[in-house]
C-alpha atoms as a PDB file:
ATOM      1  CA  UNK A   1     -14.402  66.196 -35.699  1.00  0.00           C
ATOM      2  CA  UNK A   2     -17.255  63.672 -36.798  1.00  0.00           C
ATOM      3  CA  UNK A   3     -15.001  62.453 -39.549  1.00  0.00           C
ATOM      4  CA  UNK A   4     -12.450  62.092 -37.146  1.00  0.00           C
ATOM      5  CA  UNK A   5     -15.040  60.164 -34.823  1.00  0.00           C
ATOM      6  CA  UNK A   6     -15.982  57.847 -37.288  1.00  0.00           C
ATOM      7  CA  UNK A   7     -12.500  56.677 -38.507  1.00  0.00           C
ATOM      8  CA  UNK A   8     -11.726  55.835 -35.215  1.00  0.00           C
ATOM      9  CA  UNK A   9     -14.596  53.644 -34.598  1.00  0.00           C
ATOM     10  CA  UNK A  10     -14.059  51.806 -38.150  1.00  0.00           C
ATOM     11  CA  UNK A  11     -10.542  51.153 -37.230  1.00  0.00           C
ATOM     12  CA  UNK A  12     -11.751  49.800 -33.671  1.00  0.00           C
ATOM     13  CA  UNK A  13     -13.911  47.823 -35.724  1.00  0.00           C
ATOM     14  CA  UNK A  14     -11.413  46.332 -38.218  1.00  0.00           C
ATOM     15  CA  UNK A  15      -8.903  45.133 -35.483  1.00  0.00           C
ATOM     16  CA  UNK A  16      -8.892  41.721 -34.550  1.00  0.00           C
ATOM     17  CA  UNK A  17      -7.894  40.104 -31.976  1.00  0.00           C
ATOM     18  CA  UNK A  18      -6.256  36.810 -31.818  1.00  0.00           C
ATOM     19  CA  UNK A  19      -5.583  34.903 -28.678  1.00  0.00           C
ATOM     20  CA  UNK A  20      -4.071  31.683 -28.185  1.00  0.00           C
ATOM     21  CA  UNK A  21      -4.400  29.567 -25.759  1.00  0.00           C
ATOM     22  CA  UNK A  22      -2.043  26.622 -24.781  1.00  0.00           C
ATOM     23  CA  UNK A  23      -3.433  23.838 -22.966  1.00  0.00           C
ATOM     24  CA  UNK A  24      -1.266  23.139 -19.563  1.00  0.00           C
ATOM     25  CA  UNK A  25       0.493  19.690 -19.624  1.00  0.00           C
ATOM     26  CA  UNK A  26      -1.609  17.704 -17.563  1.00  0.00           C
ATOM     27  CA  UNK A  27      -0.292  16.360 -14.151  1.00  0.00           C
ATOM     28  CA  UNK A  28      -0.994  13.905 -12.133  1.00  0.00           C
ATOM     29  CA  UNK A  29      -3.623  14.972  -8.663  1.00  0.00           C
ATOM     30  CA  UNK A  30      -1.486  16.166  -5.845  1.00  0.00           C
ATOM     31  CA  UNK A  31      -2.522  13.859  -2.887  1.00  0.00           C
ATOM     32  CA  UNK A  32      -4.187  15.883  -0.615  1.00  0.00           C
ATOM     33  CA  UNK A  33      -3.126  16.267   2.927  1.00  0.00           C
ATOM     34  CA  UNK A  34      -6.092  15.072   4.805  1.00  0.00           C
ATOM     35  CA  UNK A  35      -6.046  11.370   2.802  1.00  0.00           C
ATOM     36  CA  UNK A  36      -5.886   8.611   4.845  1.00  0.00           C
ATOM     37  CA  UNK A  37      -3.066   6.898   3.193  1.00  0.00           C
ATOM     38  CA  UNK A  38       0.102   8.301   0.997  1.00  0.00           C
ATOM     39  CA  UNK A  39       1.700   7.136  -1.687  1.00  0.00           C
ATOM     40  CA  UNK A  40       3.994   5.054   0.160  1.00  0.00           C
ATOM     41  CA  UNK A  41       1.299   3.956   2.333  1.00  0.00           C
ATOM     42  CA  UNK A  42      -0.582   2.248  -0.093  1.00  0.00           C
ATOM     43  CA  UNK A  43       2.986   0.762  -1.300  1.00  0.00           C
ATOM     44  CA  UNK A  44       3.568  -0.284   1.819  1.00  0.00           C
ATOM     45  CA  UNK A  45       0.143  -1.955   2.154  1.00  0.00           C
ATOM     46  CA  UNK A  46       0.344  -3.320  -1.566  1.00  0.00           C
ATOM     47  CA  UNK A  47       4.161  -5.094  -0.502  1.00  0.00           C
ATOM     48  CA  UNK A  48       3.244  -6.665   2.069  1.00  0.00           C
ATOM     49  CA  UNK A  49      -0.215  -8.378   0.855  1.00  0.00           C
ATOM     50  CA  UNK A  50       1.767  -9.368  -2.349  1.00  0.00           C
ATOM     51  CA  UNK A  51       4.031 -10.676  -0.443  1.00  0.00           C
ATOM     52  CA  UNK A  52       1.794 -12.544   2.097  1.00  0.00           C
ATOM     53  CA  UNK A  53      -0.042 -13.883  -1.066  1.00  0.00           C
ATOM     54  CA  UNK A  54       3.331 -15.403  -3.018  1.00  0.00           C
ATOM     55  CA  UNK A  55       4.049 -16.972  -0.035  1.00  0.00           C
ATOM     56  CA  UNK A  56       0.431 -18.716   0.277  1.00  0.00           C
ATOM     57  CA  UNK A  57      -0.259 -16.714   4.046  1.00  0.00           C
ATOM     58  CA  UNK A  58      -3.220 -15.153   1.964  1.00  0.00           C
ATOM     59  CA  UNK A  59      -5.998 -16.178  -0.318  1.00  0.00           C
ATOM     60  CA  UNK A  60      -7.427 -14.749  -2.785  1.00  0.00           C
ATOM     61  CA  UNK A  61     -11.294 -16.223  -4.107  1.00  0.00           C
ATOM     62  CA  UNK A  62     -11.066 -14.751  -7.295  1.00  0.00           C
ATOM     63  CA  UNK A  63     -15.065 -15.406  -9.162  1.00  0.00           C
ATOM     64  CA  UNK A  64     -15.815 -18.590 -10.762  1.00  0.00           C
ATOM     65  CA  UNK A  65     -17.110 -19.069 -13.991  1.00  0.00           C
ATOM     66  CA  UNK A  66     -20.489 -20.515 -12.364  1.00  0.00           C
ATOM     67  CA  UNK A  67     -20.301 -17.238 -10.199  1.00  0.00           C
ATOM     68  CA  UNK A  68     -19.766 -14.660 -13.389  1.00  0.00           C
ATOM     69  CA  UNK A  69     -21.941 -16.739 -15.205  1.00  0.00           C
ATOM     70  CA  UNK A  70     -24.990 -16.167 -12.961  1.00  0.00           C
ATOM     71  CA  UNK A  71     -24.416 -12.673 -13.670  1.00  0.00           C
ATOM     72  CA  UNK A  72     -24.929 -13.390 -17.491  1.00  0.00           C
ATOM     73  CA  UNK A  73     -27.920 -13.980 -18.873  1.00  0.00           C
ATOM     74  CA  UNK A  74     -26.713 -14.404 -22.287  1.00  0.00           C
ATOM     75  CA  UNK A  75     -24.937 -17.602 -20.927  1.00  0.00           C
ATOM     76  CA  UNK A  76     -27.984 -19.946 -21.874  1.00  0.00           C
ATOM     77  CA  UNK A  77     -28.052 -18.788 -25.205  1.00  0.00           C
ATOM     78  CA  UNK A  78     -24.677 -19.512 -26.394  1.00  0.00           C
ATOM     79  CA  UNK A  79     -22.807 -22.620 -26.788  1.00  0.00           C
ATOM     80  CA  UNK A  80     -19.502 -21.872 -25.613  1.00  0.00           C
ATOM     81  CA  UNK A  81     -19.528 -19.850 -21.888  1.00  0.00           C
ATOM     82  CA  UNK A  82     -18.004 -16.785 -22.098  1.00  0.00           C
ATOM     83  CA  UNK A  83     -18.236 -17.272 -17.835  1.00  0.00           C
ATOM     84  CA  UNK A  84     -14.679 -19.317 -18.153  1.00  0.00           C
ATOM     85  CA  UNK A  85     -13.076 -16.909 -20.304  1.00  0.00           C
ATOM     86  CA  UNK A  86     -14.296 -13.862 -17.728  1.00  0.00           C
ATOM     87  CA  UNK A  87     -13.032 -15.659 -15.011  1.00  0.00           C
ATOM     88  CA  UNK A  88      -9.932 -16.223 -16.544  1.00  0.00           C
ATOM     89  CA  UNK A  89      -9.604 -12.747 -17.591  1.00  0.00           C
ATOM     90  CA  UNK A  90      -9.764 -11.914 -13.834  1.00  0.00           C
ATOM     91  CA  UNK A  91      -7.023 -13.656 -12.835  1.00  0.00           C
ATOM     92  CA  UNK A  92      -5.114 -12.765 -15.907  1.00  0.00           C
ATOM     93  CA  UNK A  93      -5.555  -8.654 -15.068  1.00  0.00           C
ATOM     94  CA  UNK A  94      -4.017  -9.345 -11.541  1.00  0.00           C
ATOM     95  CA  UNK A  95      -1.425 -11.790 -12.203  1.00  0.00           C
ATOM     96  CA  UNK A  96      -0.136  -8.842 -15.017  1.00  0.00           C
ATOM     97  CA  UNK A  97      -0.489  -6.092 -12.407  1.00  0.00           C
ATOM     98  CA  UNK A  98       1.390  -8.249  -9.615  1.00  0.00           C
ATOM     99  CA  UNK A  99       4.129  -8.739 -12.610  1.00  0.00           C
ATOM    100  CA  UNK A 100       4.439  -4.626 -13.227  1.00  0.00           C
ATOM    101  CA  UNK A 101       4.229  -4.143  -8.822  1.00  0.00           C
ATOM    102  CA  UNK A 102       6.863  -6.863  -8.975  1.00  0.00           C
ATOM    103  CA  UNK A 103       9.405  -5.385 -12.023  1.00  0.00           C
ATOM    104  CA  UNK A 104       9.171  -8.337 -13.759  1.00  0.00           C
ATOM    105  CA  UNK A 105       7.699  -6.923 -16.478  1.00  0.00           C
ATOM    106  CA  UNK A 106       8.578  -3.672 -17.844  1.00  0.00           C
ATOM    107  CA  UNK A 107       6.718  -0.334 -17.502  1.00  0.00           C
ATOM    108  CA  UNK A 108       7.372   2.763 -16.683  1.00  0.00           C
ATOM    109  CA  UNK A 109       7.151   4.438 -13.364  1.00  0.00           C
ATOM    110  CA  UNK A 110       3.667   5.787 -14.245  1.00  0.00           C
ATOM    111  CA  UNK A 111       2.532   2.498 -15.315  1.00  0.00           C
ATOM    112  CA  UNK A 112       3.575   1.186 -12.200  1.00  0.00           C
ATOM    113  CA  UNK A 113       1.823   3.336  -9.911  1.00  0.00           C
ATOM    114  CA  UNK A 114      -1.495   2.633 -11.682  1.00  0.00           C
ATOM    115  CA  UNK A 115      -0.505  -1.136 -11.209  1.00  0.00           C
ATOM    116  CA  UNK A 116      -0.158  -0.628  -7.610  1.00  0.00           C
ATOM    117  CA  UNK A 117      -3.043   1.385  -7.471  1.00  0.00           C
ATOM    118  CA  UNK A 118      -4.788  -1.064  -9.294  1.00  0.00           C
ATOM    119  CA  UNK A 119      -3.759  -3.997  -6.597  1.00  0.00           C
ATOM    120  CA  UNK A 120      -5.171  -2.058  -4.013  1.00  0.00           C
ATOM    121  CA  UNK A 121      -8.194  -1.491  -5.464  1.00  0.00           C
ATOM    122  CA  UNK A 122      -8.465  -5.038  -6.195  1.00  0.00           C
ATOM    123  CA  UNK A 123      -7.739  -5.851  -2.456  1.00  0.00           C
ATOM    124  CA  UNK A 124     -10.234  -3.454  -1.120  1.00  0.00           C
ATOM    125  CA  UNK A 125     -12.598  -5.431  -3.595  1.00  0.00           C
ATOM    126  CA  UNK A 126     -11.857  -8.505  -2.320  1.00  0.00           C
ATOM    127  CA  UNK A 127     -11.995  -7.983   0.973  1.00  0.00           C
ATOM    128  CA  UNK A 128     -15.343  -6.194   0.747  1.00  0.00           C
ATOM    129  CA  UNK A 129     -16.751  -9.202  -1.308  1.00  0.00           C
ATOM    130  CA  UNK A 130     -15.200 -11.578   1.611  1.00  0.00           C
ATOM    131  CA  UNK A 131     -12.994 -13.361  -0.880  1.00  0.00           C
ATOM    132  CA  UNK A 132      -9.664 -12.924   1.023  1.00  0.00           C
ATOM    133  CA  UNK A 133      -8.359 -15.579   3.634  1.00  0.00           C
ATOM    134  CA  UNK A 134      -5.600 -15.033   5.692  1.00  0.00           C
ATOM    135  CA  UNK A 135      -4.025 -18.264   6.869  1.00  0.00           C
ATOM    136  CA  UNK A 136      -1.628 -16.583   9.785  1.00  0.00           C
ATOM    137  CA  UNK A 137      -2.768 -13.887  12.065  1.00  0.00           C
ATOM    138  CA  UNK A 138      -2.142 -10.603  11.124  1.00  0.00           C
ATOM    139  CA  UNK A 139       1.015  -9.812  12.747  1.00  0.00           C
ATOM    140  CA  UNK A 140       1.113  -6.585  14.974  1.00  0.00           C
ATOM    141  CA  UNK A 141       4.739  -5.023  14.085  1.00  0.00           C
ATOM    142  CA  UNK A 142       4.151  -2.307  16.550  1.00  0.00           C
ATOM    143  CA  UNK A 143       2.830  -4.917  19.006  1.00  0.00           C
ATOM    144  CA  UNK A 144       5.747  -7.133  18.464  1.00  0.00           C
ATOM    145  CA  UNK A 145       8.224  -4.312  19.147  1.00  0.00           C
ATOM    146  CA  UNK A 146       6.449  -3.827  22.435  1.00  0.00           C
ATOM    147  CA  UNK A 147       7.221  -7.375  23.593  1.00  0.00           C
ATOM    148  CA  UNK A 148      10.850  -7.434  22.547  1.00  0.00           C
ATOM    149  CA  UNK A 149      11.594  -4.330  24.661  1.00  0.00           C
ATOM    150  CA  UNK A 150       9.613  -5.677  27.296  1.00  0.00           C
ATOM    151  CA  UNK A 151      11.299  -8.736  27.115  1.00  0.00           C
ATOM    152  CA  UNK A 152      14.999  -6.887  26.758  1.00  0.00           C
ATOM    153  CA  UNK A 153      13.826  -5.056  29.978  1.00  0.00           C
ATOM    154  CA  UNK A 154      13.462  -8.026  31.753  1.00  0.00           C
ATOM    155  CA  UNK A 155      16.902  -9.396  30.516  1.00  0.00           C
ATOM    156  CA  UNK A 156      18.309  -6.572  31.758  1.00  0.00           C
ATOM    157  CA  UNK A 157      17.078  -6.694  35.024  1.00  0.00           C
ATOM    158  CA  UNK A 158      18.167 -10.511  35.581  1.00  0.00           C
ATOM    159  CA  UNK A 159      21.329  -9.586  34.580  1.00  0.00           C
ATOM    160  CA  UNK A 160      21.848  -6.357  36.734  1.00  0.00           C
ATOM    161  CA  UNK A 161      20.501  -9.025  39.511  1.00  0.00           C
ATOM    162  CA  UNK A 162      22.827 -11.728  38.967  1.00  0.00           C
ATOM    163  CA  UNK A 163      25.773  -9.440  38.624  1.00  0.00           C
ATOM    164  CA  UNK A 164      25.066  -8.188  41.812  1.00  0.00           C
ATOM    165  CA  UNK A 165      24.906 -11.185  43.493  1.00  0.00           C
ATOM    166  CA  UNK A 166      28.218 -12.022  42.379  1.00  0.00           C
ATOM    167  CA  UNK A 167      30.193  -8.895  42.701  1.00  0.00           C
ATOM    168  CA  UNK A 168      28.507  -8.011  46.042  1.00  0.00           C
ATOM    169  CA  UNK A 169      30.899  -6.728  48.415  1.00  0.00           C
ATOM    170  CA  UNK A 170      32.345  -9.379  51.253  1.00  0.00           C
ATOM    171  CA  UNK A 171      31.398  -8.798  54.686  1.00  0.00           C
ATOM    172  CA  UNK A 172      33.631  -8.144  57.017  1.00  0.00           C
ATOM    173  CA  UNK A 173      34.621 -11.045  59.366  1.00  0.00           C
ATOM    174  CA  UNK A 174      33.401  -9.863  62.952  1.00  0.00           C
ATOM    175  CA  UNK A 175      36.093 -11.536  64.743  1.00  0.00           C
ATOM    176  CA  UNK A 176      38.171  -9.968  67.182  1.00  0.00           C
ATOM    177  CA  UNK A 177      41.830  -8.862  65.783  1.00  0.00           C
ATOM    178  CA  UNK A 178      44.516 -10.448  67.653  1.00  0.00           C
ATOM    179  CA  UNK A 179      46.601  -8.820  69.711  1.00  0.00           C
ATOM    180  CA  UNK A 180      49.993  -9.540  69.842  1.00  0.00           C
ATOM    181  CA  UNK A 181      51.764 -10.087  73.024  1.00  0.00           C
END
């Protein structure tokens, strides 16, 4: 029964075991359900500051070279200013990221998401650094609504008003009937 004993543990021994592991396909975070803003929030917000900044309501104070090149030290050194070609970069990175938000040029959905993402990261930037300008007040959609049902209430009231005025009933004329003789 020793042998027997010992066989067993040099075949326990002699096994090997192999074990392969696949790596998961990687996906993208699931939003979690206490952030602020979705997905199509930050669309939303993305549209509608592109938007207000094609059509010149908003500006944008993108960095000068004389700003970046404060930030470089290496600046005095060399002959040509790499402050420029930063500050041209900048503008560059978000002009190309409006183009990808706008479909104008081609990426994939992915690619657009980070694009958008991008923009809004950008704006939040921009903001913080006080280098956005709106030229129109922000416009109040919900407050706007408000007013135009107010102002429908109203309407309807006038109207209920002067359609009773003019359908009112006649009065009766209190004169005496005639009697015949």
């Amino acid at each position: 029964m020793a042998q027997n004993n010992n066989n067993t543990k040099k075949t326990e021994e002699n096994k090997v075991l192999r074990v392969q592991i696949k790596k998961r396909p990687e996906q993208p975070p699931t939003p979690s359900a206490a952030a602020l803003y979705s997905e199509e929030d930050v669309r939303r917000i993305v549209n509608e500051f592109v938007t207000s900044w094609i059509k010149g309501d908003t500006i944008i104070r993108f960095p000068t070279a004389s700003e970046l090149g404060k930030q470089n030290p290496l600046n005095i050194t060399l002959t040509k200013d790499p402050s420029v070609n930063a500050e041209l970069k900048i503008k560059e990175h978000y002009i190309d990221l409006i183009l990808i938000c706008a479909g104008v040029k081609p990426a994939t959905n992915i690619e657009q998401q980070k694009a958008i993402s991008e923009v809004f990261k950008m704006m939040l930037m921009f903001r913080s650094a006080n280098r956005i300008e709106n030229k129109n007040i922000t416009k109040d959609i919900e407050r706007r609504f408000t007013d135009i049902e107010k102002t429908q209430q109203n309407q309807i009231k006038l109207v209920e008003q002067i359609t009773a005025f003019l359908f009112k009933p006649k009065k009766p004329n209190n004169k005496k009937p005639r009697t015949e003789r």
